[in-house]
C-alpha atoms as a PDB file:
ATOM      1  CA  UNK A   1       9.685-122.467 -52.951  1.00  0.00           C
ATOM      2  CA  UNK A   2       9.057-121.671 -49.416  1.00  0.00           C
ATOM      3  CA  UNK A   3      10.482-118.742 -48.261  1.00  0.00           C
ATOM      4  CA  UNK A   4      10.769-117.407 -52.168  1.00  0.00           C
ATOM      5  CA  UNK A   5       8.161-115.343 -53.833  1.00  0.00           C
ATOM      6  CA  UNK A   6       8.602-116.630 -57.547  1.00  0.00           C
ATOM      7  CA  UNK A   7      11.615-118.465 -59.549  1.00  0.00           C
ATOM      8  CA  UNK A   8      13.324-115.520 -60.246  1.00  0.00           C
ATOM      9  CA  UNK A   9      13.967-114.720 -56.705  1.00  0.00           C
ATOM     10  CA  UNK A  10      15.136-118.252 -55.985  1.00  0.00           C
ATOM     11  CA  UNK A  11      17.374-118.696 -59.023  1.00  0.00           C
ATOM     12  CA  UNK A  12      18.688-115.213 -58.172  1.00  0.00           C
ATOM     13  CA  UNK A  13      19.358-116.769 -54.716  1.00  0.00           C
ATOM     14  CA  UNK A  14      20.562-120.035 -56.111  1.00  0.00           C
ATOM     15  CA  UNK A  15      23.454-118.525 -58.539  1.00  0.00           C
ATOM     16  CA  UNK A  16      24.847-115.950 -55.755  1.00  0.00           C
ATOM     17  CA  UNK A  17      25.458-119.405 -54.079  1.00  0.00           C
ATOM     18  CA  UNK A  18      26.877-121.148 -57.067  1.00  0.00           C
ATOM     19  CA  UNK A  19      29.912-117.810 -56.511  1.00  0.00           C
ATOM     20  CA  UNK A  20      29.785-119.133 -53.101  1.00  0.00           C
ATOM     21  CA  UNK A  21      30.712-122.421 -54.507  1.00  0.00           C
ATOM     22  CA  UNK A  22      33.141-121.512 -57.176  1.00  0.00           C
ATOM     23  CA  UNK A  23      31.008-122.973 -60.181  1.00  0.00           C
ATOM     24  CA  UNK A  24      32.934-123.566 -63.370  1.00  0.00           C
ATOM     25  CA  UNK A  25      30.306-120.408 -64.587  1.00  0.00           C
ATOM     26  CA  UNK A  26      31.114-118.191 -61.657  1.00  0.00           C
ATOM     27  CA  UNK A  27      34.921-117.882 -61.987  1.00  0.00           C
ATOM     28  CA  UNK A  28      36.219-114.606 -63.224  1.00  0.00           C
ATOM     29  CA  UNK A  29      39.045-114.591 -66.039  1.00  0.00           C
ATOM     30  CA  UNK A  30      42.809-113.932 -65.164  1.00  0.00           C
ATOM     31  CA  UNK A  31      44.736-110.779 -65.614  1.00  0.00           C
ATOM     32  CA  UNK A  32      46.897-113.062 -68.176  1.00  0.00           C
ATOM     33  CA  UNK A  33      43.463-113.742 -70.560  1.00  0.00           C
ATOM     34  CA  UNK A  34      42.270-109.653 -70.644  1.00  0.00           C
ATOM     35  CA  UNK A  35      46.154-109.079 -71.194  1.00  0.00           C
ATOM     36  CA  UNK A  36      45.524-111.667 -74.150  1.00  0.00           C
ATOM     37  CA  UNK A  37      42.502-109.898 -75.485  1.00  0.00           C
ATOM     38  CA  UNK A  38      43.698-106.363 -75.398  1.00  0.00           C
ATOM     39  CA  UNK A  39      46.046-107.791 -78.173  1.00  0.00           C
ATOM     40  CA  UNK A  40      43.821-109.419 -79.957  1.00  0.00           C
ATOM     41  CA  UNK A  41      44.392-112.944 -78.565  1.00  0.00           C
ATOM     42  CA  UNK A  42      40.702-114.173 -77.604  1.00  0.00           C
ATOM     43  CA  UNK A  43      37.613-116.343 -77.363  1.00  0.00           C
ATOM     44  CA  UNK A  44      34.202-116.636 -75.448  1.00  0.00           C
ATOM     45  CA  UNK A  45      31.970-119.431 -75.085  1.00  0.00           C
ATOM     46  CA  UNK A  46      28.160-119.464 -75.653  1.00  0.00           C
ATOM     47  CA  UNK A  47      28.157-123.416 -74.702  1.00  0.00           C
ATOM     48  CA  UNK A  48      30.815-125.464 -72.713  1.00  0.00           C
ATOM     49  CA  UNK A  49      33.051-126.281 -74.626  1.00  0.00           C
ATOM     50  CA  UNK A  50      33.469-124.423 -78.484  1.00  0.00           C
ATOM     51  CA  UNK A  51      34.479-121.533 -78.527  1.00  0.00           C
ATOM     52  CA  UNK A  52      32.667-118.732 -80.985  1.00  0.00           C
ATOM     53  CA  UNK A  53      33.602-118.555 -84.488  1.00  0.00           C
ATOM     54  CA  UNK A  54      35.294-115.049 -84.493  1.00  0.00           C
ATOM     55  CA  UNK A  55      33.570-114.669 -88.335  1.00  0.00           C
ATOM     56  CA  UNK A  56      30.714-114.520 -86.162  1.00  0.00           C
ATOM     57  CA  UNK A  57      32.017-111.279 -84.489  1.00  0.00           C
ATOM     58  CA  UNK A  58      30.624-107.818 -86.271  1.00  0.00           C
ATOM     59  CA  UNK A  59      33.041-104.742 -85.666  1.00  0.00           C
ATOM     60  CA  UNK A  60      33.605-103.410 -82.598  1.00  0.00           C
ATOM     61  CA  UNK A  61      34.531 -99.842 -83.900  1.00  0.00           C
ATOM     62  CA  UNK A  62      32.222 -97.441 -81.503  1.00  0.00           C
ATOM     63  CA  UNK A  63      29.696-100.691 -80.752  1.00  0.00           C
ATOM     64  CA  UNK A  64      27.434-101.492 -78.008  1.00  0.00           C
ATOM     65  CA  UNK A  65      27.964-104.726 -76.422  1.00  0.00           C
ATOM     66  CA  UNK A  66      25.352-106.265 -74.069  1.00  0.00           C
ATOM     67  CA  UNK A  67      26.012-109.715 -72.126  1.00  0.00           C
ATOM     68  CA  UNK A  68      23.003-111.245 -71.572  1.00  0.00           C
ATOM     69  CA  UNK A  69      22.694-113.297 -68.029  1.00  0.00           C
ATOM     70  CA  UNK A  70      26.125-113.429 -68.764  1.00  0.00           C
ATOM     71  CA  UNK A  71      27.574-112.463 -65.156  1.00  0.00           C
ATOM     72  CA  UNK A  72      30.533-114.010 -63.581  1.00  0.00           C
ATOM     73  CA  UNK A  73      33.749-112.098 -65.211  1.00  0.00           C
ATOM     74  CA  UNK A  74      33.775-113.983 -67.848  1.00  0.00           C
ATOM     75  CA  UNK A  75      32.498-113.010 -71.451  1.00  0.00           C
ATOM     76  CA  UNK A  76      31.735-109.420 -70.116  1.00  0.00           C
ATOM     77  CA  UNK A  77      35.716-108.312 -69.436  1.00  0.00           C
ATOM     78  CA  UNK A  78      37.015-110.049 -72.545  1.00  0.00           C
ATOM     79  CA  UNK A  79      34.703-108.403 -74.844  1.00  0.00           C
ATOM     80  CA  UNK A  80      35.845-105.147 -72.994  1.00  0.00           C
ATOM     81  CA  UNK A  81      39.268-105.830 -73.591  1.00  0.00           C
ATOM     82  CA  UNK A  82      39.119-106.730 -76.945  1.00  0.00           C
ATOM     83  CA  UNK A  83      37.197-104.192 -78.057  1.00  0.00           C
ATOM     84  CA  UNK A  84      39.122-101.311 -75.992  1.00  0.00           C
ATOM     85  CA  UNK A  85      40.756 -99.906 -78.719  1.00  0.00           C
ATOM     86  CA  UNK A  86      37.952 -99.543 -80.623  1.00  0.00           C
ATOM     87  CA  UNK A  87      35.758 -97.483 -78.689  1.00  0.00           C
ATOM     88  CA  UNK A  88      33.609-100.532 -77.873  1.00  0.00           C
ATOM     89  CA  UNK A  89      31.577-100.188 -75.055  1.00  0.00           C
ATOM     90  CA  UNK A  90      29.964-103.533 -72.885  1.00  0.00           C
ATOM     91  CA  UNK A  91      27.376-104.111 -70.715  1.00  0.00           C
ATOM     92  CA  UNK A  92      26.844-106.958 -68.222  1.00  0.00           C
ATOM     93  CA  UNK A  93      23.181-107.463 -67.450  1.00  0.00           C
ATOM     94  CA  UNK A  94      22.489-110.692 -64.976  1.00  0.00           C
ATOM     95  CA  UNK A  95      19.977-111.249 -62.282  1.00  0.00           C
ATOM     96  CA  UNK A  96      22.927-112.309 -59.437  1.00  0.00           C
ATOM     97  CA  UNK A  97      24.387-109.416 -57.852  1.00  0.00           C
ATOM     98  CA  UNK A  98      27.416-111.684 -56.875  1.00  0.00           C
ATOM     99  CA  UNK A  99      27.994-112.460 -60.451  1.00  0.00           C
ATOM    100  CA  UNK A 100      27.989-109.100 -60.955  1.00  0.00           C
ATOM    101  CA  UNK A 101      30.393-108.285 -58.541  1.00  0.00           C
ATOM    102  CA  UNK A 102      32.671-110.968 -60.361  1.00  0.00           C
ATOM    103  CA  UNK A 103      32.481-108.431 -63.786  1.00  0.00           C
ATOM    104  CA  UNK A 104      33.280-105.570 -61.808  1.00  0.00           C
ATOM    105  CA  UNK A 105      35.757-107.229 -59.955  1.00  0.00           C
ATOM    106  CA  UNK A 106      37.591-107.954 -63.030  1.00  0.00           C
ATOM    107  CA  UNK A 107      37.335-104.541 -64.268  1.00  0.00           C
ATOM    108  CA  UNK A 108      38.778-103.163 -61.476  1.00  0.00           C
ATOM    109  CA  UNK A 109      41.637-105.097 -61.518  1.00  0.00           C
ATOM    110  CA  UNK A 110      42.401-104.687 -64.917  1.00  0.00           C
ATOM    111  CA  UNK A 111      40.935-101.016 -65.559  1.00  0.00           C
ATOM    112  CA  UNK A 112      38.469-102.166 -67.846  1.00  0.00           C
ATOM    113  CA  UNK A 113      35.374 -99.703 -68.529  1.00  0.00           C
ATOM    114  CA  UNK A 114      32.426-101.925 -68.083  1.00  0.00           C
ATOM    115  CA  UNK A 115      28.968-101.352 -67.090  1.00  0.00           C
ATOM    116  CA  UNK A 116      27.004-103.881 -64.576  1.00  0.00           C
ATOM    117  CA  UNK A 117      22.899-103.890 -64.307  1.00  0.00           C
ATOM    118  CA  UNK A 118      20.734-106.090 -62.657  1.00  0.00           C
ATOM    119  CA  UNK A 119      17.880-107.412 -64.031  1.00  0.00           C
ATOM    120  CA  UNK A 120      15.660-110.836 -65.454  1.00  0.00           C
ATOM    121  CA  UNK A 121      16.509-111.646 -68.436  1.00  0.00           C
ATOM    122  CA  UNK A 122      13.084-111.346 -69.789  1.00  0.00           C
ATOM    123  CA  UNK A 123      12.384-108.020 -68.884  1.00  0.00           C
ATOM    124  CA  UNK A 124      15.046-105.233 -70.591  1.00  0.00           C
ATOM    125  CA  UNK A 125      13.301-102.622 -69.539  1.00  0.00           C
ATOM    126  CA  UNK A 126      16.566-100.521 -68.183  1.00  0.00           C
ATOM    127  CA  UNK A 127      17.638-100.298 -71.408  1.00  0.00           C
ATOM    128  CA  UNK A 128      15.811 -97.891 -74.833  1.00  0.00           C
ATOM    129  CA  UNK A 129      14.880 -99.029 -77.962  1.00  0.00           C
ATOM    130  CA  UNK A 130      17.978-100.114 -80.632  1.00  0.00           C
ATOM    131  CA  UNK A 131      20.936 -99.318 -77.977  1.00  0.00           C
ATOM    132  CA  UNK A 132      22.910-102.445 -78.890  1.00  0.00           C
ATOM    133  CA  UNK A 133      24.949-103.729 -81.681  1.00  0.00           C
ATOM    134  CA  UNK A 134      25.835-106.731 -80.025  1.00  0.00           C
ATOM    135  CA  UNK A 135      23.942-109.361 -77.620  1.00  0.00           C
ATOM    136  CA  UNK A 136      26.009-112.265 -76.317  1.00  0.00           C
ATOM    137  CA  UNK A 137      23.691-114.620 -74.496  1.00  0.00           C
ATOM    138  CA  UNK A 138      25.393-117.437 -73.014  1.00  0.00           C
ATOM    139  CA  UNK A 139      23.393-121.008 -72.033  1.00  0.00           C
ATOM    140  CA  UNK A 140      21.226-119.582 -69.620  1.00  0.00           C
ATOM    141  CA  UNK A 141      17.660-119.431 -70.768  1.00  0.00           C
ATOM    142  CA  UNK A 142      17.194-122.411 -68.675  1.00  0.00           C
ATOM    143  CA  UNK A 143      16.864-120.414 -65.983  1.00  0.00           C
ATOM    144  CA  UNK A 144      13.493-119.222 -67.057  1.00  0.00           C
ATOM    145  CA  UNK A 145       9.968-120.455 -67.624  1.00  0.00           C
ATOM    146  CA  UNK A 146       9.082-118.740 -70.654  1.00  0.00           C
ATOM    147  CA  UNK A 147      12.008-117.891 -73.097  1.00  0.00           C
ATOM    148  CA  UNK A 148       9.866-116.130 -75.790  1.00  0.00           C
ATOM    149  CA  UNK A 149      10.083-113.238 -73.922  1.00  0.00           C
ATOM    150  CA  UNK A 150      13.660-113.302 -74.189  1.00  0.00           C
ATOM    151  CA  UNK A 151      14.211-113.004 -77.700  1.00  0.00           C
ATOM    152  CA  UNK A 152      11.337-110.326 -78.332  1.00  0.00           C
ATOM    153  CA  UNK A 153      13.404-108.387 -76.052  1.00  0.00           C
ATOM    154  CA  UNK A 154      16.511-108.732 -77.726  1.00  0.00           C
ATOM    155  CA  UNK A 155      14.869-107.381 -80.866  1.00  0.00           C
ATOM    156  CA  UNK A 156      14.081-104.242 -78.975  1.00  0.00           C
ATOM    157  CA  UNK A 157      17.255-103.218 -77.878  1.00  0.00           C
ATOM    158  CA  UNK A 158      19.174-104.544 -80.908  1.00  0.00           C
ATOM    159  CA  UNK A 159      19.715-101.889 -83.904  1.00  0.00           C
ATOM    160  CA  UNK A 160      18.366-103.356 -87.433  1.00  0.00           C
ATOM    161  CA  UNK A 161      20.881-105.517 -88.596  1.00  0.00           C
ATOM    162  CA  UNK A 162      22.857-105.806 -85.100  1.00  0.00           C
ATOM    163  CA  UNK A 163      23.683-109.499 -83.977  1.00  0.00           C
ATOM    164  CA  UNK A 164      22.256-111.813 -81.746  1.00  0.00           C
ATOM    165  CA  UNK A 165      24.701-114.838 -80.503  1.00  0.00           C
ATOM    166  CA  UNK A 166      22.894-117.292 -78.328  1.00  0.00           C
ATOM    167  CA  UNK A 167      23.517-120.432 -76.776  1.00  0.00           C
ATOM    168  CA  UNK A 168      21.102-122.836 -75.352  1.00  0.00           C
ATOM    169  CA  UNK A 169      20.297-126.792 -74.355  1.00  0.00           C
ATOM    170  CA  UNK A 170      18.748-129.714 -76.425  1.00  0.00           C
ATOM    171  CA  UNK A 171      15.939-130.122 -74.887  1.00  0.00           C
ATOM    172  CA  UNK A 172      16.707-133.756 -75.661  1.00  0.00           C
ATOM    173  CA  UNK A 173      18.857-133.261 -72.787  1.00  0.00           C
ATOM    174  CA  UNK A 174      15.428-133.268 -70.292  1.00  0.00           C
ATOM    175  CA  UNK A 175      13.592-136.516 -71.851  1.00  0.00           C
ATOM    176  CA  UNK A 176      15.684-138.880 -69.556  1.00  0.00           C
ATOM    177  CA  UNK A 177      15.184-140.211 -65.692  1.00  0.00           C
ATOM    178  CA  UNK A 178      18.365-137.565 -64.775  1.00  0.00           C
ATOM    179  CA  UNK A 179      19.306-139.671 -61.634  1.00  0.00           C
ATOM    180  CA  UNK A 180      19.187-143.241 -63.756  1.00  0.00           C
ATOM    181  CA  UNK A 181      21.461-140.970 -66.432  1.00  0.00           C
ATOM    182  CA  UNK A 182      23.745-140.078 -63.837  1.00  0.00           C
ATOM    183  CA  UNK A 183      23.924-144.303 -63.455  1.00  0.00           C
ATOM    184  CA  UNK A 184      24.390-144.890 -67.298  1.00  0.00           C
ATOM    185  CA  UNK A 185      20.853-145.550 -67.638  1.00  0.00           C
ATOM    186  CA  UNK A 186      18.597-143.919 -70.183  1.00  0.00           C
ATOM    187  CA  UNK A 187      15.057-144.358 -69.247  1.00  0.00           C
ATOM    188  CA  UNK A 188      12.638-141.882 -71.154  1.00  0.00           C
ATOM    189  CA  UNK A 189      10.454-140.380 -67.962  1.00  0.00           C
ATOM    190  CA  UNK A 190       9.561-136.277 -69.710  1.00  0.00           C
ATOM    191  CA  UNK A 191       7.734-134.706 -72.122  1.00  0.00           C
ATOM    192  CA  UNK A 192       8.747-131.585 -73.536  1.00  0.00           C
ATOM    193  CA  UNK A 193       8.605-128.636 -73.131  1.00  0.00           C
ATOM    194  CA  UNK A 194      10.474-129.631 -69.180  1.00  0.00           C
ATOM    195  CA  UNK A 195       9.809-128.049 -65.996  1.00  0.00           C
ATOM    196  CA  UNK A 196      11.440-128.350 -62.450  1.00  0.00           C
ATOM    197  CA  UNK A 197       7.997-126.959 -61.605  1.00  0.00           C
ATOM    198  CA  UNK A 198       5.676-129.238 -62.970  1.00  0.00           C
ATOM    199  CA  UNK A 199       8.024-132.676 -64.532  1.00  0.00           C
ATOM    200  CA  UNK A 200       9.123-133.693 -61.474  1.00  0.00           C
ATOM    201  CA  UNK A 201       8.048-134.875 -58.340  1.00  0.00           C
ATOM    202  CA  UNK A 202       7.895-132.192 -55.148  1.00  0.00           C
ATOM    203  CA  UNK A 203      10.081-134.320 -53.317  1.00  0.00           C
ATOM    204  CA  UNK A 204      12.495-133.965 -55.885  1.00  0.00           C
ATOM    205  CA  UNK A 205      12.153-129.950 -56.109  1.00  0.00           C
ATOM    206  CA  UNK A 206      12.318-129.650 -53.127  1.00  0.00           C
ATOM    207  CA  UNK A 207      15.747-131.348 -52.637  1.00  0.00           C
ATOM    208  CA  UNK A 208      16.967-128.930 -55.770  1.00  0.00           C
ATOM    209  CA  UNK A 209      15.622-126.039 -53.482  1.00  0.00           C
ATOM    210  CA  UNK A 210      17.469-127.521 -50.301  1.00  0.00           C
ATOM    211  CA  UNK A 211      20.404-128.068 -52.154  1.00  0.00           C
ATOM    212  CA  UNK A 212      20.365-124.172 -53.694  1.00  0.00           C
ATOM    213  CA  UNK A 213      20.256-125.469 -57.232  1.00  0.00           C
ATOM    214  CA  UNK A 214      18.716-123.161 -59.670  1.00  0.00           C
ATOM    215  CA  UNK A 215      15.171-124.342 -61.045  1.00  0.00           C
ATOM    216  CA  UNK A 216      15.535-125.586 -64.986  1.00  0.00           C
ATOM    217  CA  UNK A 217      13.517-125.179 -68.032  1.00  0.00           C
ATOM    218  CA  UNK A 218      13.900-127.511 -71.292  1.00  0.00           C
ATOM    219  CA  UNK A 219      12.409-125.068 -73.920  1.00  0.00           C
ATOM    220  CA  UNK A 220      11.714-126.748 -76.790  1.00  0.00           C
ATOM    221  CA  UNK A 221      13.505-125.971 -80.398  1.00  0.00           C
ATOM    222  CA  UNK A 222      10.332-124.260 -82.030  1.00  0.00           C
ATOM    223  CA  UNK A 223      10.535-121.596 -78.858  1.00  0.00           C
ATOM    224  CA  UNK A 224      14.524-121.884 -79.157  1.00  0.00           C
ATOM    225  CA  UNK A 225      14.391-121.353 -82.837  1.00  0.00           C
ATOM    226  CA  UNK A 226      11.428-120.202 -83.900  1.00  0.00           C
ATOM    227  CA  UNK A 227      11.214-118.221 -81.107  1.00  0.00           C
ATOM    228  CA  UNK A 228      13.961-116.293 -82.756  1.00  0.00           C
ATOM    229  CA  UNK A 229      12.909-116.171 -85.642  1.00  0.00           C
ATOM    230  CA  UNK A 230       9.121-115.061 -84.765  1.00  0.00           C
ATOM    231  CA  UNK A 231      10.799-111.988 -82.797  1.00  0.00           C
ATOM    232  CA  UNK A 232      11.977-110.885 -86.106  1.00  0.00           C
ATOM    233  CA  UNK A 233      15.649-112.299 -86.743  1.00  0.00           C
ATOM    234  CA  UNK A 234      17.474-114.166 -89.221  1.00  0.00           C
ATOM    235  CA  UNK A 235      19.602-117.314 -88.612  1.00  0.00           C
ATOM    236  CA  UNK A 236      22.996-117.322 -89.886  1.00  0.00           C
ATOM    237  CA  UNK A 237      24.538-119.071 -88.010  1.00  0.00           C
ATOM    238  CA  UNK A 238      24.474-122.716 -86.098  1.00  0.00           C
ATOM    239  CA  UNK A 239      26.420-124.984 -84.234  1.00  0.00           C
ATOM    240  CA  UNK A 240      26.216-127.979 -81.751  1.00  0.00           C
ATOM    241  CA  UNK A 241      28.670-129.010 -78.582  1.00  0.00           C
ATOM    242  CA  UNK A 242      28.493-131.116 -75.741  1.00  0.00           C
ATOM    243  CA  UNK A 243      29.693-131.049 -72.082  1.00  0.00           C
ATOM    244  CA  UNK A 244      32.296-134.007 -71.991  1.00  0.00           C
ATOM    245  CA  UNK A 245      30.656-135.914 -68.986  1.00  0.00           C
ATOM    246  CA  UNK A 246      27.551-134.874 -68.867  1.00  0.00           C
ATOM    247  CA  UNK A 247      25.046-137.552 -69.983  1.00  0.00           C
ATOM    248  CA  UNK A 248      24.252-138.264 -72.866  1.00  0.00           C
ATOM    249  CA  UNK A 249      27.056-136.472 -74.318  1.00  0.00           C
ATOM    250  CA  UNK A 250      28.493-139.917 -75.273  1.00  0.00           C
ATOM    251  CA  UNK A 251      25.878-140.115 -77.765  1.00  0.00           C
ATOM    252  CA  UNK A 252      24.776-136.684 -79.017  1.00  0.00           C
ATOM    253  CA  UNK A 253      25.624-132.587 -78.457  1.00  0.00           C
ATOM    254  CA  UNK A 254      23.356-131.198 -76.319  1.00  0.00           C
ATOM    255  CA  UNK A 255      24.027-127.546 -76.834  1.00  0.00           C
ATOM    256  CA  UNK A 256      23.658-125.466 -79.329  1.00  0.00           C
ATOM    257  CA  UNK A 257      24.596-122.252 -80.771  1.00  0.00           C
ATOM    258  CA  UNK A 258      23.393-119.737 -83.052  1.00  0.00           C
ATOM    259  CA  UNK A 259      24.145-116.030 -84.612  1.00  0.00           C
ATOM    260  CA  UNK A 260      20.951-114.436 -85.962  1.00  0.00           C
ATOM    261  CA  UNK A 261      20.850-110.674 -87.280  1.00  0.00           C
ATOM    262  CA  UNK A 262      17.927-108.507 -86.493  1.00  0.00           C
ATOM    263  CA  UNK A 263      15.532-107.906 -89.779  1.00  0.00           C
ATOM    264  CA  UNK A 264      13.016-106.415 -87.792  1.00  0.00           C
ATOM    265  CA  UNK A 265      11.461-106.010 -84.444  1.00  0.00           C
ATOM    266  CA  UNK A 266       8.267-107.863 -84.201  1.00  0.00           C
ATOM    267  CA  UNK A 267       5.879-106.921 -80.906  1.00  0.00           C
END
């Protein structure tokens, strides 16, 4: 990663260029969906396509929202708007400044209260002990090498019995050749757990690093699931989807989803 200290600075790098771009994950919400959730029309997504089961949703009287490497005006504002009326208070935490400025941006124009911080996911040090209610992570634990980290974090800042919603890839989705797949070819070529650091050729990293693509991560289920689980929380809640297009959505989900309430916190 020449030129990068470490993957965090590079992914960093990597999705201030995808706002650059206009990624489908970088494009704040309209003025018509906030209007929408201020009256109690709305929806997030933790995966690409299905949308969260609203049972999943605790009360948002007085509660503490945080959006986990969630930036990009998206979940963050809605939340905010739905929850207005309630007292509900959200927080966007995301290591991209520009999808940062894509919350904020959307708060301004709307007159949302919403708080931005920057930070890796891993590390929630900003924030004390039991502050949230709510954690929405969307599918981006990809992003980084080790995701146990992750959810032991979560239990910190989560209050016993707050909620943890996370979404996250099959890491069936890494066992294939990707630029065969891309040709409608499936030719097993990983193991698991994946790494753009150590699966792949550096000729091929090195062309995601030229093109400004963020490194990728296929953790497998046990640190997925388990992982959760270990940290101290209990799953609830489950659900798979699939990103029409994307191979080999033609012949299984590749995301999932999950709602897990803190029991404990587990160092």
């Amino acid at each position: 990663m020449e030129g990068f200290e470490d993957v965090q600075s590079f992914n960093r790098y990597a999705w201030d260029r995808a706002v650059e771009r206009k990624s489908r994950w970088t494009v704040p919400v309209s003025g018509e969906t906030v209007a929408a959730a201020r009256g109690g029309s709305w929806e997030i997504f933790l995966t690409p396509a299905k949308p969260v089961p609203r049972a999943w949703f605790p009360d948002f009287v007085g509660a503490e929202i945080l959006c986990l490497a969630a930036g990009g005006g998206q979940q963050g504002p809605v939340l905010a708007a739905a929850g207005e009326s309630a007292g509900a208070r959200v927080t966007v935490y995301d290591i991209s400044p520009r999808q940062l400025a894509q919350d904020r941006l959307v708060a301004e124009r709307e007159g949302l209260e919403l708080a931005t911080v920057e930070g890796d996911m891993g590390d929630l040090g900003a924030f004390s002990d039991e502050k949230f209610d709510l954690i929405v992570h969307p599918c981006s634990n990809l992003f980084v090498p080790n995701v146990r980290p992750v959810w032991r974090e979560c239990a910190r800042v989560l209050r016993r019995g707050g909620v943890l919603m996370a979404g996250f890839v099959n890491p069936v989705l890494y066992l294939f050749d990707q630029k065969k797949m891309d040709e409608g070819h499936f030719e097993v070529r990983h193991r698991l757990p994946y790494s753009d650091l150590t699966s792949i050729s550096k000729s091929e990293r090195d062309a995601y690093i030229r093109a400004g693509e963020a490194l990728e991560f296929g953790h497998t289920l046990t640190d997925q699931i388990g992982g959760q689980i270990a940290a101290g929380f209990a799953i609830n809640g489950f659900y798979e989807d699939r990103w029409e297009g994307q191979p080999p959505a033609g012949y299984i989900d590749t995301y999932i989803g999950t709602r897990a309430a803190k029991l404990r916190y587990l160092q």
